[in-house]
PDB file of N, CA and C in Angstrom:
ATOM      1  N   UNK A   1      95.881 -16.622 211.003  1.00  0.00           N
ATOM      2  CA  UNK A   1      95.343 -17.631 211.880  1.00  0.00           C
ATOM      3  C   UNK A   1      95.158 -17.010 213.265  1.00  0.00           C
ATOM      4  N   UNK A   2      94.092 -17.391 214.313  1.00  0.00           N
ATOM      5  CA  UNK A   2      93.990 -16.891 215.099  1.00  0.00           C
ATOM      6  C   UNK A   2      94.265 -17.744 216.326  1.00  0.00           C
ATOM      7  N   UNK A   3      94.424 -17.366 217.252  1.00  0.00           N
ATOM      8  CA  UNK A   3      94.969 -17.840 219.009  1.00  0.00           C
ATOM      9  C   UNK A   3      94.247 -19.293 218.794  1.00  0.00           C
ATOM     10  N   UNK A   4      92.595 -19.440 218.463  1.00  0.00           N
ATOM     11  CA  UNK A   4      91.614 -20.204 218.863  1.00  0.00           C
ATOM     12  C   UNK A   4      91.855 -21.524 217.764  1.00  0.00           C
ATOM     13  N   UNK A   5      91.943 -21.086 216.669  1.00  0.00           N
ATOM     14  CA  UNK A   5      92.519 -21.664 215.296  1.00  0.00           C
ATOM     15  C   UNK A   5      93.998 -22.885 215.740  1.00  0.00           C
ATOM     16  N   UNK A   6      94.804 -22.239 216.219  1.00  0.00           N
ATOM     17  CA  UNK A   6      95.912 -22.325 216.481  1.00  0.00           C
ATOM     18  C   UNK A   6      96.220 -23.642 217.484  1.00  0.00           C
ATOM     19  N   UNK A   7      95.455 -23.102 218.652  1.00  0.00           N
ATOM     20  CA  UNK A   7      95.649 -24.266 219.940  1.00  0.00           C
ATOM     21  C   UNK A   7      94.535 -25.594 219.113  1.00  0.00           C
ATOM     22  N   UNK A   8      93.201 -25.158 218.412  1.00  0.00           N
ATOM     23  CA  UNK A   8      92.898 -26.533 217.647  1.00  0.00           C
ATOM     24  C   UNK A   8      93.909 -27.205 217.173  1.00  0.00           C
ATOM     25  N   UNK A   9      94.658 -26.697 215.697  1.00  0.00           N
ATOM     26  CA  UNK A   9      95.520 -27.424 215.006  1.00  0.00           C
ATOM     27  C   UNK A   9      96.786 -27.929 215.738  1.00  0.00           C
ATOM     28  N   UNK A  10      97.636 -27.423 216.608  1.00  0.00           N
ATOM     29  CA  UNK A  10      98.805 -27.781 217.460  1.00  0.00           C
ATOM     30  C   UNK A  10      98.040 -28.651 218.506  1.00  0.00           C
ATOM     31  N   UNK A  11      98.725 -29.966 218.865  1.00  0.00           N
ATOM     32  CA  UNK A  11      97.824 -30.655 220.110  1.00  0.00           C
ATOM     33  C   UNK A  11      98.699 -30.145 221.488  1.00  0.00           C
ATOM     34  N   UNK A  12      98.265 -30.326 222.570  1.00  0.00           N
ATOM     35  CA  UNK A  12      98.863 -30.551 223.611  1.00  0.00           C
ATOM     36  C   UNK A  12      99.193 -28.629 224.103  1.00  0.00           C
ATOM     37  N   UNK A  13      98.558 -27.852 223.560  1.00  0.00           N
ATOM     38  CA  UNK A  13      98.470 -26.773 223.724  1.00  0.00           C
ATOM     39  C   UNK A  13      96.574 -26.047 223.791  1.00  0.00           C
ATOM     40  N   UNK A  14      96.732 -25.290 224.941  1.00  0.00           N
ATOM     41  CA  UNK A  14      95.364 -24.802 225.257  1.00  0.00           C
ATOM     42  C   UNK A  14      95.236 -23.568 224.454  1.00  0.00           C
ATOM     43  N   UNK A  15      94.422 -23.114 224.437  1.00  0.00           N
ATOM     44  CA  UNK A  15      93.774 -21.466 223.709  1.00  0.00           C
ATOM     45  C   UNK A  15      94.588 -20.589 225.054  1.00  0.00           C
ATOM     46  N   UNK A  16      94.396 -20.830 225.944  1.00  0.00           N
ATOM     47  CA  UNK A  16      95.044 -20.096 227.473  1.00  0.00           C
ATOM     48  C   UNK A  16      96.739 -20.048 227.189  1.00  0.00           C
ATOM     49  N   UNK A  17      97.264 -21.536 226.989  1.00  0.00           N
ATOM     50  CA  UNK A  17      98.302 -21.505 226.769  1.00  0.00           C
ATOM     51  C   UNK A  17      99.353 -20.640 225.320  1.00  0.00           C
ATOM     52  N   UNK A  18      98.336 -20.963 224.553  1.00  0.00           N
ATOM     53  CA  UNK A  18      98.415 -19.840 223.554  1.00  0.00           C
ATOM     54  C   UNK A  18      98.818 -18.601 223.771  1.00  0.00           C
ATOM     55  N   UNK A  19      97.761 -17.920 224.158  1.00  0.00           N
ATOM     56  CA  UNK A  19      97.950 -16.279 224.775  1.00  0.00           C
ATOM     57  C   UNK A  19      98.613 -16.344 225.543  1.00  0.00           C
ATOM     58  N   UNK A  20      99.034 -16.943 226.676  1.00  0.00           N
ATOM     59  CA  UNK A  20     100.334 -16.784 227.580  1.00  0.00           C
ATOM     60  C   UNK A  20     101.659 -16.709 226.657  1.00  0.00           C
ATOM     61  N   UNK A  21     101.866 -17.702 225.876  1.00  0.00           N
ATOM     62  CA  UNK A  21     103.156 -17.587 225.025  1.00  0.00           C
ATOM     63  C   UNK A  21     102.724 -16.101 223.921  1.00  0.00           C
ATOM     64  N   UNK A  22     101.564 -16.131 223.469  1.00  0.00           N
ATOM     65  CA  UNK A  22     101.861 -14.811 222.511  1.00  0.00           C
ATOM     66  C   UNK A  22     101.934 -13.547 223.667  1.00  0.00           C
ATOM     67  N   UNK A  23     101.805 -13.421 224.629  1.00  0.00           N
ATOM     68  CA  UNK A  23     102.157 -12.038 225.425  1.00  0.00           C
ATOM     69  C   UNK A  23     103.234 -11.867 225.763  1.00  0.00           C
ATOM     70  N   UNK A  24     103.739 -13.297 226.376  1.00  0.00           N
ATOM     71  CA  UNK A  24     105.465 -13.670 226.830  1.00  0.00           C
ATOM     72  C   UNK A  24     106.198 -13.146 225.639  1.00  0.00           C
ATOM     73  N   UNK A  25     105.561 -13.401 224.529  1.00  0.00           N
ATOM     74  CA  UNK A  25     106.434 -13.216 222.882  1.00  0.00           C
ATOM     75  C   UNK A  25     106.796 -11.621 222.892  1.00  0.00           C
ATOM     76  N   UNK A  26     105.590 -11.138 223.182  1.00  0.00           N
ATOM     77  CA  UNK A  26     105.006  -9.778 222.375  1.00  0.00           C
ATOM     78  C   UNK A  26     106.108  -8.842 223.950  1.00  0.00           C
ATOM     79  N   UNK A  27     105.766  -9.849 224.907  1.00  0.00           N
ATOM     80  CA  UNK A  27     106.756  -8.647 226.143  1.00  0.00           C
ATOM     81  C   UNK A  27     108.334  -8.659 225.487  1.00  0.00           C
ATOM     82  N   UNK A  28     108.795  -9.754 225.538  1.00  0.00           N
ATOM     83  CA  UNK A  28     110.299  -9.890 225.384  1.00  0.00           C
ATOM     84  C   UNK A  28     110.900  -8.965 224.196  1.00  0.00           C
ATOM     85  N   UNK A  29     109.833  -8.704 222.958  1.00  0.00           N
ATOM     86  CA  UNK A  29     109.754  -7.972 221.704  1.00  0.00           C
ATOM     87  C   UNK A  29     109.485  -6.348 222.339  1.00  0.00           C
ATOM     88  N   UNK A  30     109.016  -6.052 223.193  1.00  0.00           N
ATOM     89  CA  UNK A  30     108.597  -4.657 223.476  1.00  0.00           C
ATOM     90  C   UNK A  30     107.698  -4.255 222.442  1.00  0.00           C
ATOM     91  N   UNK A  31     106.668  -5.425 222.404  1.00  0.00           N
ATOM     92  CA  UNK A  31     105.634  -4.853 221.728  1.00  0.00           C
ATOM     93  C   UNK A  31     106.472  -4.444 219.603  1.00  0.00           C
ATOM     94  N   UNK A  32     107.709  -4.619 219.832  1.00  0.00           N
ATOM     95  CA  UNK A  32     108.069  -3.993 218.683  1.00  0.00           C
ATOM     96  C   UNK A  32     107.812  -5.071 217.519  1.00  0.00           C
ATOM     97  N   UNK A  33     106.832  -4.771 217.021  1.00  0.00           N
ATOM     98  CA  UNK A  33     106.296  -5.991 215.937  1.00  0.00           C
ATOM     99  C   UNK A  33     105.937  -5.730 214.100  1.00  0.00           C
ATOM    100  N   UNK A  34     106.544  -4.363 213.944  1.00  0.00           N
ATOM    101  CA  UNK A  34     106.411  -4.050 212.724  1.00  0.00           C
ATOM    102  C   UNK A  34     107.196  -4.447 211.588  1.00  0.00           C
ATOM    103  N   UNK A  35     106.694  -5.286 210.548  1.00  0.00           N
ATOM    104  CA  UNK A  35     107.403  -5.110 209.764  1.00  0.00           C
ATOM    105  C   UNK A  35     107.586  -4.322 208.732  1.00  0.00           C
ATOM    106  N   UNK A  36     108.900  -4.481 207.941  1.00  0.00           N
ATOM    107  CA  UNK A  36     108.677  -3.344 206.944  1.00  0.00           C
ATOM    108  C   UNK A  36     108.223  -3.502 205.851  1.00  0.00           C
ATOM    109  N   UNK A  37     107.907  -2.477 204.809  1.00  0.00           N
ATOM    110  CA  UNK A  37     107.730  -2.950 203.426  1.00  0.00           C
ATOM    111  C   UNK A  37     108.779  -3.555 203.003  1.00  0.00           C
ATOM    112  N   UNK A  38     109.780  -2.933 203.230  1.00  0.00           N
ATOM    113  CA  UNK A  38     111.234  -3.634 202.423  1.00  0.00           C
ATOM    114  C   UNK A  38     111.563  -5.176 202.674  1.00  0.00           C
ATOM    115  N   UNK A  39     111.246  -5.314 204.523  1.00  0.00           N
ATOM    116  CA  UNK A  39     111.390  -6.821 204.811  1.00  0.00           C
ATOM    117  C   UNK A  39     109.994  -7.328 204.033  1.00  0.00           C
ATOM    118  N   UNK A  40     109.138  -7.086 204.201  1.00  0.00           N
ATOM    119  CA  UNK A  40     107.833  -8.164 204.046  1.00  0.00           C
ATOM    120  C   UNK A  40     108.264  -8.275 202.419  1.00  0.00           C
ATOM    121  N   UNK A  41     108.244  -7.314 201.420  1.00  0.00           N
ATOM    122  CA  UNK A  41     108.484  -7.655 200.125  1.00  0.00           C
ATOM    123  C   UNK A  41     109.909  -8.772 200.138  1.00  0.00           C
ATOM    124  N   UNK A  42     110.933  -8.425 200.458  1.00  0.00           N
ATOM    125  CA  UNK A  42     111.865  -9.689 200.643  1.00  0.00           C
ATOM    126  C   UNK A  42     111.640 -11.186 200.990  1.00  0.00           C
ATOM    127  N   UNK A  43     111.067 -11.420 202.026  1.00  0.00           N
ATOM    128  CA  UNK A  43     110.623 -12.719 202.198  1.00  0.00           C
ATOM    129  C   UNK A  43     109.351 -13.181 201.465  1.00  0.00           C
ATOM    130  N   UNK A  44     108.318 -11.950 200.765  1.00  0.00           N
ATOM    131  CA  UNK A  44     107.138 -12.465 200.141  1.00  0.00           C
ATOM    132  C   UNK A  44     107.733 -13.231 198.633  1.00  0.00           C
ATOM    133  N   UNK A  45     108.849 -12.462 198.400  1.00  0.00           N
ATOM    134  CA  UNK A  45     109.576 -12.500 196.905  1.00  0.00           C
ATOM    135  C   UNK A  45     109.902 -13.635 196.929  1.00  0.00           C
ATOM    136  N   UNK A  46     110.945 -14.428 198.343  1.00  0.00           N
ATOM    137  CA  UNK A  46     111.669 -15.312 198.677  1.00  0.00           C
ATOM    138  C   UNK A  46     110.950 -16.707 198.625  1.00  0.00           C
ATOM    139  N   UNK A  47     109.555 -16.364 199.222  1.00  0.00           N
ATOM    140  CA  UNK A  47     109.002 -17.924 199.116  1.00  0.00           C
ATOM    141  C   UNK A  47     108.217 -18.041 197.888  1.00  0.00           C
ATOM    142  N   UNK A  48     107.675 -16.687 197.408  1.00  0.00           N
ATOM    143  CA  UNK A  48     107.063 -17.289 195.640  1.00  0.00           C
ATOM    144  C   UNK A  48     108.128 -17.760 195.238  1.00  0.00           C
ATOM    145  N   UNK A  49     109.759 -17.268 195.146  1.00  0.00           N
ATOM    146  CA  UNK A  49     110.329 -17.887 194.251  1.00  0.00           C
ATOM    147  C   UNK A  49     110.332 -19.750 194.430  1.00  0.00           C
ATOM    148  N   UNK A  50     110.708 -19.695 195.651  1.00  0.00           N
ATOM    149  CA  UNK A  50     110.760 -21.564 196.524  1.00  0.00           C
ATOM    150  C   UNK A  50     109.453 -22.105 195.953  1.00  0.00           C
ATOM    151  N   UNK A  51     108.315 -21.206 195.963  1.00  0.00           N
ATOM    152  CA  UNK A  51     106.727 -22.185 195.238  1.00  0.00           C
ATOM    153  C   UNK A  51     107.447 -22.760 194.099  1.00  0.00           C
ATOM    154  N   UNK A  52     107.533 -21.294 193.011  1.00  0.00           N
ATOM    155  CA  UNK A  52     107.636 -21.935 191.823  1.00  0.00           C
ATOM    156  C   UNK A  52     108.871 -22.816 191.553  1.00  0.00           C
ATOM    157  N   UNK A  53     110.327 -22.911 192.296  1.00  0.00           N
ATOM    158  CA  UNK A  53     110.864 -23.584 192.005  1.00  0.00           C
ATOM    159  C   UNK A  53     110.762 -25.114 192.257  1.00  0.00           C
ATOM    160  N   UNK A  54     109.352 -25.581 193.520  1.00  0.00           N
ATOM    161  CA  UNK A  54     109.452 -26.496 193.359  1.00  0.00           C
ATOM    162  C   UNK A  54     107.845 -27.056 193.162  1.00  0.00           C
ATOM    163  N   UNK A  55     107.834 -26.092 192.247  1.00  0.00           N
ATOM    164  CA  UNK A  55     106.286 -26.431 191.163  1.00  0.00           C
ATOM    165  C   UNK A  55     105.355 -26.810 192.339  1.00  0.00           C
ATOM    166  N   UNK A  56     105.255 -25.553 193.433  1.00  0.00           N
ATOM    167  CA  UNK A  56     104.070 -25.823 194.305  1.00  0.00           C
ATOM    168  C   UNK A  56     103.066 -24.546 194.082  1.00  0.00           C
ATOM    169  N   UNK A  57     103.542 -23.857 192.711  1.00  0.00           N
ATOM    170  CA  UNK A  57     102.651 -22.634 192.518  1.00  0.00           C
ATOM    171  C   UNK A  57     101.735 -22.768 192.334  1.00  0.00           C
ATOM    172  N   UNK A  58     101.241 -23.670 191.764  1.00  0.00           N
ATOM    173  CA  UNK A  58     100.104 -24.013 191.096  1.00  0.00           C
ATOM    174  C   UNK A  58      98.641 -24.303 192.086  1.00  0.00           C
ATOM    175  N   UNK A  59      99.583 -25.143 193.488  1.00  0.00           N
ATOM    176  CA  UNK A  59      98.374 -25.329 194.525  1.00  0.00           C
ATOM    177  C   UNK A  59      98.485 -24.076 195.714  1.00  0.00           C
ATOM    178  N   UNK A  60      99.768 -23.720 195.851  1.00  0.00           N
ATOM    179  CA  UNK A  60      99.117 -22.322 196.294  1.00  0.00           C
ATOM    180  C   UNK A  60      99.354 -21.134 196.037  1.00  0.00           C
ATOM    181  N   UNK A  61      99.688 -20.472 195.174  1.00  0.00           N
ATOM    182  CA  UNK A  61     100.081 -19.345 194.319  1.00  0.00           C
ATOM    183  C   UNK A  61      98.619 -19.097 194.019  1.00  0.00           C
ATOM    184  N   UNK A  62      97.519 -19.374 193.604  1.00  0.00           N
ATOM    185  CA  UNK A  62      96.043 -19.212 193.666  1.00  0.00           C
ATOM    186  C   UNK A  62      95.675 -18.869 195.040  1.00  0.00           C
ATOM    187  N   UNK A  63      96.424 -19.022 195.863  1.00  0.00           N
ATOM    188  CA  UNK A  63      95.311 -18.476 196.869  1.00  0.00           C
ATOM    189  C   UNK A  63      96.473 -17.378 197.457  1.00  0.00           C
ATOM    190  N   UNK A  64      97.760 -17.207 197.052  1.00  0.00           N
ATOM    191  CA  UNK A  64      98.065 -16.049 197.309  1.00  0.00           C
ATOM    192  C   UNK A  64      97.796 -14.598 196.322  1.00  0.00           C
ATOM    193  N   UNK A  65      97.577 -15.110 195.166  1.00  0.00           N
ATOM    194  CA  UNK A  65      97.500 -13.962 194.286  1.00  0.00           C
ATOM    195  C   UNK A  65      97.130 -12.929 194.872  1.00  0.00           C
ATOM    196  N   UNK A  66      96.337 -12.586 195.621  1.00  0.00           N
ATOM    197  CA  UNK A  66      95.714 -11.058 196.440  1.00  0.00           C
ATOM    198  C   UNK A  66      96.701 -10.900 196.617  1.00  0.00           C
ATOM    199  N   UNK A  67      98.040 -10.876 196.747  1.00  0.00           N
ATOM    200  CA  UNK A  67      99.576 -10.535 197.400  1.00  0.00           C
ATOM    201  C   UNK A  67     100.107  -9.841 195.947  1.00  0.00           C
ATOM    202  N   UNK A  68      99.862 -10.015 195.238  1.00  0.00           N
ATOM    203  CA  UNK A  68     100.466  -9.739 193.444  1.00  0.00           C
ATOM    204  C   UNK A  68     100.288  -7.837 193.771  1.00  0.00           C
ATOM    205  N   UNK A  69      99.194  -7.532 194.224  1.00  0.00           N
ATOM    206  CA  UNK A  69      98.754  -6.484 194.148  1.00  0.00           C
ATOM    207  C   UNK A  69      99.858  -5.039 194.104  1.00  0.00           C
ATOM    208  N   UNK A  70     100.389  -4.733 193.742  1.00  0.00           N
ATOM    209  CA  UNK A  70     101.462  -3.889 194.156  1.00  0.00           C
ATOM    210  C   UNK A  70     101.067  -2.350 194.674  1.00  0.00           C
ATOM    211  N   UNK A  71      99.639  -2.269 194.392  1.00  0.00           N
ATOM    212  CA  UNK A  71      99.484  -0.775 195.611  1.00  0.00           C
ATOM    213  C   UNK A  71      99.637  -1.014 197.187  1.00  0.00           C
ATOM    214  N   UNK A  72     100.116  -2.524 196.955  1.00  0.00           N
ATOM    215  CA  UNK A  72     100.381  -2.667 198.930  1.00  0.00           C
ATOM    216  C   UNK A  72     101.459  -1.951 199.543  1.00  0.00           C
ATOM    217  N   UNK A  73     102.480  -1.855 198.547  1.00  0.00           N
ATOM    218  CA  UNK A  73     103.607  -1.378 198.815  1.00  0.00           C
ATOM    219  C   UNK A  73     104.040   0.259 198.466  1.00  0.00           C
ATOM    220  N   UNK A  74     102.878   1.090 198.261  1.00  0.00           N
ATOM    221  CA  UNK A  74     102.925   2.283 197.737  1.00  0.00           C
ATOM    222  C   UNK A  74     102.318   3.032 198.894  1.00  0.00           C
ATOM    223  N   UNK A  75     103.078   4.191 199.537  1.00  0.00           N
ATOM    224  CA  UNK A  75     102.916   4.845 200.524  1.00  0.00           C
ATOM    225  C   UNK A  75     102.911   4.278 201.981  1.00  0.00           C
ATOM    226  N   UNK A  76     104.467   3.159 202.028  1.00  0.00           N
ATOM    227  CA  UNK A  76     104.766   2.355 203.337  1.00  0.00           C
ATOM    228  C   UNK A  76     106.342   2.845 203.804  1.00  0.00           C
TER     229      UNK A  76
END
């Protein structure tokens, strides 16, 4: 989702106000924003399992499938 995306769907927040909080974010972080393969596979694992346990795979497990792919995680 993007900055512009974002301040639409949330009310009472500007596109301006947006980017002020994502820079404020990104300073306090030192820019340090990588995740790892090891984390991202952990939490990707974590919420398919929560879909299917509460039989929400079906409406969005289709639109994650591009995630199934496992050369994502080969040479990270």
């Amino acid at each position: 989702m993007r900055n512009i995306d974002f301040s639409l769907v949330v009310s009472g927040f500007s596109l301006q106000q947006i980017n002020e909080l994502e820079v404020t974010m990104l300073n306090a972080l030192s820019y340090h924003v990588k995740v790892s393969t090891r984390e991202y596979a952990k939490y990707y694992f974590l919420l398919r399992s929560m879909l299917l346990r509460y039989n929400m795979d079906r409406k969005v497990y289709s639109t994650m499938n591009f995630l199934n792919n496992m050369n994502l995680f080969k040479g990270t």
